[in-house]
C-alpha atoms as a PDB file:
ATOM      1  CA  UNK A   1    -103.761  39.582  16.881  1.00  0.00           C
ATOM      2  CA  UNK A   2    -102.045  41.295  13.568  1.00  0.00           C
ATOM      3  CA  UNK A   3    -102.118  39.557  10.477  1.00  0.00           C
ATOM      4  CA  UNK A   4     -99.055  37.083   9.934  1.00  0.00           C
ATOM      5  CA  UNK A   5     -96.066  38.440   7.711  1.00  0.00           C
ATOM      6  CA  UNK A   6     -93.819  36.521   5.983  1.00  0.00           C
ATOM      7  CA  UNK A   7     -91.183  34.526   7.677  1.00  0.00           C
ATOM      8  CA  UNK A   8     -87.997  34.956   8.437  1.00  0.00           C
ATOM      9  CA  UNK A   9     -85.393  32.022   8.999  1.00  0.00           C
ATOM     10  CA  UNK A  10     -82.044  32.110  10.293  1.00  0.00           C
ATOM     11  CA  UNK A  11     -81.160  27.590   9.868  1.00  0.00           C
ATOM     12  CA  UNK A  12     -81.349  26.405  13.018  1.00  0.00           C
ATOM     13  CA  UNK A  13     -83.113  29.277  14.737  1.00  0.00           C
ATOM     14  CA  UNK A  14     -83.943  31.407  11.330  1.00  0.00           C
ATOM     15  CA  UNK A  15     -86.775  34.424  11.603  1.00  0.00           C
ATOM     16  CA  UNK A  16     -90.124  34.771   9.555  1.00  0.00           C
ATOM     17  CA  UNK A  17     -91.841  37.906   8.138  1.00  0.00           C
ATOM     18  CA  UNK A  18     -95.000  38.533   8.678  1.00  0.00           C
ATOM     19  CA  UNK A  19     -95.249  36.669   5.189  1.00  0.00           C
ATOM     20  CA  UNK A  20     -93.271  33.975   6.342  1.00  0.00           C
ATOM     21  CA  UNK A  21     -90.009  34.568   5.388  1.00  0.00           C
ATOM     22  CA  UNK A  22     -86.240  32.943   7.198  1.00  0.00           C
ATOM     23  CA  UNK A  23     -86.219  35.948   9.010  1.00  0.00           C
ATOM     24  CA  UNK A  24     -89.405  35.690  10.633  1.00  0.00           C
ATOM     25  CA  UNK A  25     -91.177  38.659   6.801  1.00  0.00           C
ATOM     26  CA  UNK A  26     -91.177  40.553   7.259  1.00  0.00           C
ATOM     27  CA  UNK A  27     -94.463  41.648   6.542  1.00  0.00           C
ATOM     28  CA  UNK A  28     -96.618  42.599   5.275  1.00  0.00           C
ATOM     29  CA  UNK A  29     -99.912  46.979   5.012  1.00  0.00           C
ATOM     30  CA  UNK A  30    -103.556  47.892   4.934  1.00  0.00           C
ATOM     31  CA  UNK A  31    -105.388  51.043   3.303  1.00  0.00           C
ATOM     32  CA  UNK A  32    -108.392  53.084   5.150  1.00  0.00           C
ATOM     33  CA  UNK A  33    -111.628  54.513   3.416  1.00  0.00           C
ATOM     34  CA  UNK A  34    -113.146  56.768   4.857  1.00  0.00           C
ATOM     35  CA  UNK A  35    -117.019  57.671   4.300  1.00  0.00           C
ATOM     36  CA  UNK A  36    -120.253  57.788   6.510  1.00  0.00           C
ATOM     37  CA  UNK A  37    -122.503  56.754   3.607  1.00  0.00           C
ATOM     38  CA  UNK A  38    -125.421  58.637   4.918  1.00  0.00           C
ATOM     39  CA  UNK A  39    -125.995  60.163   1.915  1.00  0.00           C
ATOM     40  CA  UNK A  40    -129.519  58.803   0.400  1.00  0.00           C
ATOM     41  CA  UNK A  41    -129.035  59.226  -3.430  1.00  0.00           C
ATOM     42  CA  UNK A  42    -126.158  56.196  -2.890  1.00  0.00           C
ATOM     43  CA  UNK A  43    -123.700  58.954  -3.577  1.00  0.00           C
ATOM     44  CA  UNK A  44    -120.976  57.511  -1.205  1.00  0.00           C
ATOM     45  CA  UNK A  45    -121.664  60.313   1.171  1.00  0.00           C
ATOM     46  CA  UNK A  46    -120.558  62.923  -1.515  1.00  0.00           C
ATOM     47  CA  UNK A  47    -123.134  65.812  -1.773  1.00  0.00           C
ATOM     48  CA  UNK A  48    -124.467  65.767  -5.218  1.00  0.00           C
ATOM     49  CA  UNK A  49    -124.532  69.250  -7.503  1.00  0.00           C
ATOM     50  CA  UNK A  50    -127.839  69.394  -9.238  1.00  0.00           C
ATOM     51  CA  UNK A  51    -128.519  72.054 -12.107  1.00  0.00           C
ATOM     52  CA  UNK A  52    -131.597  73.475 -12.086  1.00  0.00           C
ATOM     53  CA  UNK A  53    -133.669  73.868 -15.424  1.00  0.00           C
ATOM     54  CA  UNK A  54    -134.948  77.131 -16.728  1.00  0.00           C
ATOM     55  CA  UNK A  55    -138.586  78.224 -16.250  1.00  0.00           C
ATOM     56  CA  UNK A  56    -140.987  76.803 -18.811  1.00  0.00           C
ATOM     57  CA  UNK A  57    -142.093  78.834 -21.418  1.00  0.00           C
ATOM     58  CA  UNK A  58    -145.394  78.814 -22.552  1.00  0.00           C
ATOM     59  CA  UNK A  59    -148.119  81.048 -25.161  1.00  0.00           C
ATOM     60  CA  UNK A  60    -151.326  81.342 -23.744  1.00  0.00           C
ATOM     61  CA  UNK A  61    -154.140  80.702 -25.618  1.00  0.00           C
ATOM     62  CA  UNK A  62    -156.642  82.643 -22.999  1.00  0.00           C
ATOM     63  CA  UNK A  63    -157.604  78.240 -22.146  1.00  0.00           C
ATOM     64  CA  UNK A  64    -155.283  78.442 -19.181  1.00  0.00           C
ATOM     65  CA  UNK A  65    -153.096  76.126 -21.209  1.00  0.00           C
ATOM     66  CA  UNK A  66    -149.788  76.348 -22.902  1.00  0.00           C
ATOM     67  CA  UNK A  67    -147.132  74.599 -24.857  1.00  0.00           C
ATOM     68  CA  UNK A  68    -144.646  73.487 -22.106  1.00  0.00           C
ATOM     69  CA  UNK A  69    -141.030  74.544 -22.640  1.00  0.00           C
ATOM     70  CA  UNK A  70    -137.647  71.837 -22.177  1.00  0.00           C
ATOM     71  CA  UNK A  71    -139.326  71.747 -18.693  1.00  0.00           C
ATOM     72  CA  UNK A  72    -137.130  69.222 -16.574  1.00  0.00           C
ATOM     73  CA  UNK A  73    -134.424  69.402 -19.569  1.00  0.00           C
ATOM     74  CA  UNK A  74    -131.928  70.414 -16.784  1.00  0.00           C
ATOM     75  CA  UNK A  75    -132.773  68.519 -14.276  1.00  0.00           C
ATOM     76  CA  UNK A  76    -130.409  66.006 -12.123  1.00  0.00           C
ATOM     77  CA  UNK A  77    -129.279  63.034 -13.282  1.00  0.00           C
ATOM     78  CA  UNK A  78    -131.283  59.993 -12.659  1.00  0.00           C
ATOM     79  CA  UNK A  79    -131.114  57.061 -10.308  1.00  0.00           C
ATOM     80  CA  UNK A  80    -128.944  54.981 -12.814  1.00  0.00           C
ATOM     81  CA  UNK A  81    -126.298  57.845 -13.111  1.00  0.00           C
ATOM     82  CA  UNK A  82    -125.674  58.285  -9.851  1.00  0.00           C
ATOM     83  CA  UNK A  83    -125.742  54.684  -9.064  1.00  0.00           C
ATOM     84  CA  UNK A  84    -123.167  54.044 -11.807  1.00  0.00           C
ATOM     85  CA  UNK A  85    -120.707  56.830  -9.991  1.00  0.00           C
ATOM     86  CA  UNK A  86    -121.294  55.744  -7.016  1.00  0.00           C
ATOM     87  CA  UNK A  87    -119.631  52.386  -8.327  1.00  0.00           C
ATOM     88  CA  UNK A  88    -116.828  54.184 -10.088  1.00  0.00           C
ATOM     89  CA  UNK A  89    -116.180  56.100  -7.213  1.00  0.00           C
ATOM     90  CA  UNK A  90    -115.514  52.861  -5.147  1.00  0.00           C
ATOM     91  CA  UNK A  91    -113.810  51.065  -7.848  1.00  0.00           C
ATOM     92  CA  UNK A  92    -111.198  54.196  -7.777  1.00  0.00           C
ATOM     93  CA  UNK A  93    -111.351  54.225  -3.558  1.00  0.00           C
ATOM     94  CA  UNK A  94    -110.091  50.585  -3.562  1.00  0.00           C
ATOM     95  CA  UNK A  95    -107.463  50.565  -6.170  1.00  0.00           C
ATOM     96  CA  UNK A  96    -105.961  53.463  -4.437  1.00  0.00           C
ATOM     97  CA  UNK A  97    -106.171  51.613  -1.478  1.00  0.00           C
ATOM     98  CA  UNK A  98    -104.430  48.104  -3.127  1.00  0.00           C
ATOM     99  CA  UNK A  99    -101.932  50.546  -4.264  1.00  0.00           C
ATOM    100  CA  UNK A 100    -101.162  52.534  -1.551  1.00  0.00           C
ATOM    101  CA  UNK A 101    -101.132  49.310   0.593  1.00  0.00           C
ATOM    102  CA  UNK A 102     -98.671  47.784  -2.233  1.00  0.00           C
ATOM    103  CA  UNK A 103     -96.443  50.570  -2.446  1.00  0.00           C
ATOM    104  CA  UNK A 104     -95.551  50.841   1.334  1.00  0.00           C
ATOM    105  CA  UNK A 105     -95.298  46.915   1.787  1.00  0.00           C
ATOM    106  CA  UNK A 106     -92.922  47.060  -1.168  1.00  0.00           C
ATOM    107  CA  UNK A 107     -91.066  50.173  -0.297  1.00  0.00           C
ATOM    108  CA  UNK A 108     -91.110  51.244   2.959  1.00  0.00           C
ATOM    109  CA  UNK A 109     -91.732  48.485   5.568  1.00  0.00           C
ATOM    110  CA  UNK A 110     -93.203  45.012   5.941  1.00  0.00           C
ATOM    111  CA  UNK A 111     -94.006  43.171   8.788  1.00  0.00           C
ATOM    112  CA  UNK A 112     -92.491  39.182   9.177  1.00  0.00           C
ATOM    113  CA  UNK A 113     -93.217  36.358  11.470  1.00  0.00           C
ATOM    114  CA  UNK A 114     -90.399  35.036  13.540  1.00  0.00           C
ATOM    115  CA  UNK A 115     -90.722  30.964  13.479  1.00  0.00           C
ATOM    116  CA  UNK A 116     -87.090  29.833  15.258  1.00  0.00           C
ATOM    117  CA  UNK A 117     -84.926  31.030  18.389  1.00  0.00           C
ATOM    118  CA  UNK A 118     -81.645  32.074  16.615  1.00  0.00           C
ATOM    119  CA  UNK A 119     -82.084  35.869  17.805  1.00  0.00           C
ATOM    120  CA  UNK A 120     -83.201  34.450  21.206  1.00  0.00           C
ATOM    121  CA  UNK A 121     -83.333  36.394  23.796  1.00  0.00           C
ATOM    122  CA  UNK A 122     -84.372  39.494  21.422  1.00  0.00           C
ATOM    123  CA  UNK A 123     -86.442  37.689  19.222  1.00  0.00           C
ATOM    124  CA  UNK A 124     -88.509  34.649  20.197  1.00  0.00           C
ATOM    125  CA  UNK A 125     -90.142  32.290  18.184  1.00  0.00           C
ATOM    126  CA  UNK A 126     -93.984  33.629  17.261  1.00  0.00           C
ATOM    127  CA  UNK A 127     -92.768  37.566  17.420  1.00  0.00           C
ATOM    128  CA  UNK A 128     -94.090  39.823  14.819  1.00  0.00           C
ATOM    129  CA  UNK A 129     -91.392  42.148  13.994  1.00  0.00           C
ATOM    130  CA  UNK A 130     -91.863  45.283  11.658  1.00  0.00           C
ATOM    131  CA  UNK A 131     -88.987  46.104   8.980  1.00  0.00           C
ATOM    132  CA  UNK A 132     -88.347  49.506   8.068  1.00  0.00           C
ATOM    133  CA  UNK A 133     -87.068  49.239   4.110  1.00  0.00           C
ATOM    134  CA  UNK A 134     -85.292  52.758   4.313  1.00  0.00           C
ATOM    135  CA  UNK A 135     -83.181  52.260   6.756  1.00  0.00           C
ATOM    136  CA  UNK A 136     -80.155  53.840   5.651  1.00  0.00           C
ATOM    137  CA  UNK A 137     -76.563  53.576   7.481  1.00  0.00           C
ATOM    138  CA  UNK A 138     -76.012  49.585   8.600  1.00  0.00           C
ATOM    139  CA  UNK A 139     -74.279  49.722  12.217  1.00  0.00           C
ATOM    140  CA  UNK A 140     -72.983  46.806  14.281  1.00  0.00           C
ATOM    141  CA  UNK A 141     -75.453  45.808  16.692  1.00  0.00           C
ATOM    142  CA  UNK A 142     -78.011  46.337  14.193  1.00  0.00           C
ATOM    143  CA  UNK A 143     -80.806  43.430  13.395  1.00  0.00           C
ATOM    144  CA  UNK A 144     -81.551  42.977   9.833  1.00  0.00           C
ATOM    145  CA  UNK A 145     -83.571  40.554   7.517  1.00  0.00           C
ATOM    146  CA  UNK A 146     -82.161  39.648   4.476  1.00  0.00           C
ATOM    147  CA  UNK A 147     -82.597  37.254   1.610  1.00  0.00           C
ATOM    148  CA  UNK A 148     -80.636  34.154   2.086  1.00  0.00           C
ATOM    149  CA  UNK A 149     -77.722  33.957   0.597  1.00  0.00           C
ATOM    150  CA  UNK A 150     -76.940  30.823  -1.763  1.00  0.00           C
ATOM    151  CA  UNK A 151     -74.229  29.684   0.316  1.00  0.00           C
ATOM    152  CA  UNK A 152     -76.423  29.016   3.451  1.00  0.00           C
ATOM    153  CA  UNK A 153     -76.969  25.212   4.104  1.00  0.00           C
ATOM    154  CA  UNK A 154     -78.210  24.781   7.674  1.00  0.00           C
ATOM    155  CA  UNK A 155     -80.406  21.946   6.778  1.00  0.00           C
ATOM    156  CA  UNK A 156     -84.178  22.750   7.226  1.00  0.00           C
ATOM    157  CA  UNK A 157     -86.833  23.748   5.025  1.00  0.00           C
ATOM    158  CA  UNK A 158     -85.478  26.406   2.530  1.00  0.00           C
ATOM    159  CA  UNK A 159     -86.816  30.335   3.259  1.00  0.00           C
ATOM    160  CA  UNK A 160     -86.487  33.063   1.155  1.00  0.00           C
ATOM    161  CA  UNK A 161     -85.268  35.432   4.526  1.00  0.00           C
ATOM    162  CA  UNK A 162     -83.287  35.518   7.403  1.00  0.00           C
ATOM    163  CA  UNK A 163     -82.674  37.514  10.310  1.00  0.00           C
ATOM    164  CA  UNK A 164     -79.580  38.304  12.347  1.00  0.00           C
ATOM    165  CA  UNK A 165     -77.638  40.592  14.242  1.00  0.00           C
ATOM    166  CA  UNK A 166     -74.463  42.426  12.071  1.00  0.00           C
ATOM    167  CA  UNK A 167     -71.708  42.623  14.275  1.00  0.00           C
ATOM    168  CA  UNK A 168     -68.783  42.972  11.344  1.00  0.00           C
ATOM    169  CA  UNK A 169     -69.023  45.928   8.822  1.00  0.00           C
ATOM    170  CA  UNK A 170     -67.177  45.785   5.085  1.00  0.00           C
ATOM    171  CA  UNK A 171     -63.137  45.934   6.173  1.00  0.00           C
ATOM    172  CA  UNK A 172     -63.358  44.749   9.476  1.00  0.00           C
ATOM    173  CA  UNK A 173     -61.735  41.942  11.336  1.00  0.00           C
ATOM    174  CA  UNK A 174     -64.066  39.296  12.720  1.00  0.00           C
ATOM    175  CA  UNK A 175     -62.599  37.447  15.101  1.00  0.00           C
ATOM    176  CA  UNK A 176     -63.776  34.763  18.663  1.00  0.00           C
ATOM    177  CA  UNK A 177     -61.837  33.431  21.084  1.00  0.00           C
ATOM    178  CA  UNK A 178     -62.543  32.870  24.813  1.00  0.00           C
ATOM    179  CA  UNK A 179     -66.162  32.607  24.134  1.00  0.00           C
ATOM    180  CA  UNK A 180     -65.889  36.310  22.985  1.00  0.00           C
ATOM    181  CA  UNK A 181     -66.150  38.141  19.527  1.00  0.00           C
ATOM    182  CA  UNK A 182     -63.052  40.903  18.764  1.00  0.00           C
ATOM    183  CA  UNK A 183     -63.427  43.280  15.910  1.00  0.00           C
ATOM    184  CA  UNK A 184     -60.244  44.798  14.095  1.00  0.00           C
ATOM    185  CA  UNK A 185     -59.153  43.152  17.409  1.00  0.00           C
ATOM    186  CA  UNK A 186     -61.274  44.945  20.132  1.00  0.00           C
ATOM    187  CA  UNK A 187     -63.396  43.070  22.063  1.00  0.00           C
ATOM    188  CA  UNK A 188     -66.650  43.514  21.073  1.00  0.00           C
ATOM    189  CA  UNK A 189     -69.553  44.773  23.755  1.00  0.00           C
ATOM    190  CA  UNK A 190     -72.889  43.477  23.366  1.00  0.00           C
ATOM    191  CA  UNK A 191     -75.399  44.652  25.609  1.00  0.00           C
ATOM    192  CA  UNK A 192     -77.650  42.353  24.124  1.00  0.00           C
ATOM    193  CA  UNK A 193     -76.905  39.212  24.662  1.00  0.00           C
ATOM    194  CA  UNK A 194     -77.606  37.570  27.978  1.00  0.00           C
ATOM    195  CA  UNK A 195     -75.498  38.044  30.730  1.00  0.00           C
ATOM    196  CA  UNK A 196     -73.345  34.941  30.955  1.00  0.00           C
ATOM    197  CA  UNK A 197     -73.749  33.905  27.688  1.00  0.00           C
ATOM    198  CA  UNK A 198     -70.642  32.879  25.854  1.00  0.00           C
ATOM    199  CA  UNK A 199     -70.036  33.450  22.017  1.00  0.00           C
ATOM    200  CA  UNK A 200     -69.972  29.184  20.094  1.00  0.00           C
ATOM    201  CA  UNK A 201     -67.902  29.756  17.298  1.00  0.00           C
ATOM    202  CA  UNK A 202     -66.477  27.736  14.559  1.00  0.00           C
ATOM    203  CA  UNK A 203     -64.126  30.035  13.234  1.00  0.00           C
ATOM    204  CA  UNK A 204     -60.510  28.829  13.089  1.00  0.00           C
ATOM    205  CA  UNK A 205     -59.257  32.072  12.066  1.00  0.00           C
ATOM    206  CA  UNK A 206     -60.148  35.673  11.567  1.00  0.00           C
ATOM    207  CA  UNK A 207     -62.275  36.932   8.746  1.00  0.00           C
ATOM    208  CA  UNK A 208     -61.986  40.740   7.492  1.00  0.00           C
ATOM    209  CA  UNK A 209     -65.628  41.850   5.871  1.00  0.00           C
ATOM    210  CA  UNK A 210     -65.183  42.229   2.018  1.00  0.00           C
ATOM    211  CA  UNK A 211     -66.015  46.040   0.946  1.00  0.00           C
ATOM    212  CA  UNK A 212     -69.944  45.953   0.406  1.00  0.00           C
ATOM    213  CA  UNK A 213     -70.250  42.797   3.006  1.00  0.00           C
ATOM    214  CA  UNK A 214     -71.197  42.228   6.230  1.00  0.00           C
ATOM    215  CA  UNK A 215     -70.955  39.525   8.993  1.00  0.00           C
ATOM    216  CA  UNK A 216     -74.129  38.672  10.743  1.00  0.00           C
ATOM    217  CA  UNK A 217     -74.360  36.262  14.111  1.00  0.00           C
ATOM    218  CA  UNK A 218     -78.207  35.333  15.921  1.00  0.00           C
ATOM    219  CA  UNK A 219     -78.437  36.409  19.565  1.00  0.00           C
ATOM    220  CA  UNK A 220     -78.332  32.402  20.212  1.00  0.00           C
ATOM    221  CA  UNK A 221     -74.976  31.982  19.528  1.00  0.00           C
ATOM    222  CA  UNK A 222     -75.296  28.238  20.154  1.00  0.00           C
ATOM    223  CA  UNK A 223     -78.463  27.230  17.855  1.00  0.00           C
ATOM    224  CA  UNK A 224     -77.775  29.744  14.940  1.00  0.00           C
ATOM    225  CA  UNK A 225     -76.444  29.336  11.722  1.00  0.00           C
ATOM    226  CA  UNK A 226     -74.960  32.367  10.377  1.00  0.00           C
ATOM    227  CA  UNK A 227     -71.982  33.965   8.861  1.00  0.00           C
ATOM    228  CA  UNK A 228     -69.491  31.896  10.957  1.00  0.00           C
ATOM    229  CA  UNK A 229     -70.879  28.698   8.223  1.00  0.00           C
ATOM    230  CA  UNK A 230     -71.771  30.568   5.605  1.00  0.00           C
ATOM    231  CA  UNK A 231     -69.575  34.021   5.051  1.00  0.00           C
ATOM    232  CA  UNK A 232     -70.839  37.305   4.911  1.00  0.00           C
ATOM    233  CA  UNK A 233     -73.868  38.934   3.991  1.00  0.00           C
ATOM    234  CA  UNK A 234     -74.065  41.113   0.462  1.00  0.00           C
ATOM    235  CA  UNK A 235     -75.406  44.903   0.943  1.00  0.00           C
ATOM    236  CA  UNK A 236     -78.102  44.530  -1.803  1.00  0.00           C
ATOM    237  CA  UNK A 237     -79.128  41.823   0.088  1.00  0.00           C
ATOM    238  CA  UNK A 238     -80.291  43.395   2.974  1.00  0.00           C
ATOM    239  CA  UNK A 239     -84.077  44.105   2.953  1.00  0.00           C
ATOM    240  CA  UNK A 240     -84.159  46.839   5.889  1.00  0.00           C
ATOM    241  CA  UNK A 241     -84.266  47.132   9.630  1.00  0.00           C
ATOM    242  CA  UNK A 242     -86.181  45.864  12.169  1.00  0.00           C
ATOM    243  CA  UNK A 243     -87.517  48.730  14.433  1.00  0.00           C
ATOM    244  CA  UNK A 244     -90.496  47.381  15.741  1.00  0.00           C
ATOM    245  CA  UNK A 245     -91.494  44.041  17.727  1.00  0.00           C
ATOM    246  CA  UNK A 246     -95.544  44.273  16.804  1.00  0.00           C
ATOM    247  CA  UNK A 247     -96.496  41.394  18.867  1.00  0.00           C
ATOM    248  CA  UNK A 248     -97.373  40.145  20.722  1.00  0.00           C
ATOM    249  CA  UNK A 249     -97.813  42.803  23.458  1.00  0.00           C
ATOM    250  CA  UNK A 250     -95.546  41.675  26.296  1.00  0.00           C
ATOM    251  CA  UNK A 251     -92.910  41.903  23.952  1.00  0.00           C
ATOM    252  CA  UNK A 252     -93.699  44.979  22.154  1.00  0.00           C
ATOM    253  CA  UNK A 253     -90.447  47.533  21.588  1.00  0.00           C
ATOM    254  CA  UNK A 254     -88.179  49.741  19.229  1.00  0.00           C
ATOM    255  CA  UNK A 255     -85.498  49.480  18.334  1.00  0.00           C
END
């Protein structure tokens, strides 16, 4: 089973990354060395260069013996050299590795555990879901995880993420009626919701997405807390994406 990410909430039915965050973080990334460590000077598998010294030089005395030149003056290094590379050499291998490992966790995606059933049926409680961190252009339909905003009081443990489904961009209409959501007064189509299931909503009147906003709703319409309690979602909130259910493997998919 893949590591746990953080976790992301959504209140009642919030997500987890893979590092536990509300929307079920997002996790978290691992480095690879690579080295068959066959090599028997402790060299790391890295052939080692040798010089070689020059010939001795010697005056003979007609005794068949001579003053010895800087015989061996050349030579290779000795077992406590190449033992102390062979530990540099590492040391260097696994900070690349930690920050490599740090740079796309922090950057580019992270993986989160899902703890709740607000995005039920998509998401179910236990999923490992990947985030992709440059995700680009939001769309309605999308799922994101975000941090939660300060207005969000669902009751619960507090989480630092959530995850939902953004079905209002900045300047549109929100709207539900009829157990049915209407954007800009369309009815909205969603695919992705269960067939039969009907919209809860608590909103008493429309809502139009300030600029830089957007309004977010779990797949459980009735056990989720989401914009329709707590407003829209801030852009520089958003943490990224998620493409990717990791596990487990009967519910592997992209997005």
């Amino acid at each position: 089973m893949p590591s746990t990410g953080p976790t992301v909430g959504g209140g009642p039915g919030t997500a987890v990354p893979g590092d536990a965050v509300g929307v079920s973080q997002p996790g978290r990334t691992a480095g690879r060395e690579a080295g068959d460590g066959s090599s028997g000077d402790g060299s790391g598998g890295q052939p080692s260069l040798g010089t070689r010294g020059e010939p001795a030089s010697g005056t003979g005395d007609g005794t068949g013996e001579g003053t010895g030149g800087d015989q061996g003056a050349g030579g290779g290094a000795g077992p406590g050299h190449r033992s102390y590379r062979w530990i540099v050499e590492w040391i260097v291998v696994i900070v690349v590795a930690i920050g490599v490992a740090f740079g796309v966790r922090t950057f580019v995606a992270q993986t989160y555990y899902v703890p709740s059933t607000s995005m039920w049926p998509t998401l179910k409680a236990g999923d490992r879901i990947v985030v992709n961190k440059l995700y680009g252009t939001i769309h309605v339909g999308d799922i994101i995880v975000f941090k939660t905003p300060p207005a969000e009081d669902c009751g619960g443990p507090p989480v630092p993420d959530l995850v939902k489904r953004v079905v209002g961009l900045p300047g549109q209409t929100v709207s539900a009626h009829g157990g049915q959501v209407y954007i800009t007064g369309k009815l909205l189509k969603e695919p992705w919701l269960p067939k039969g299931n009907q919209t809860y909503t608590t909103m008493s009147k429309p809502f139009t997405v300030p600029k830089g906003d957007y309004f977010v709703m779990g797949d459980n319409r009735v056990n989720s807390c989401d914009s329709r309690m707590w407003g829209p979602v801030k852009g520089s909130y958003i943490v990224g994406k998620v493409f990717l259910i990791l596990w487990p493997p009967s519910q592997f998919r992209y997005f």
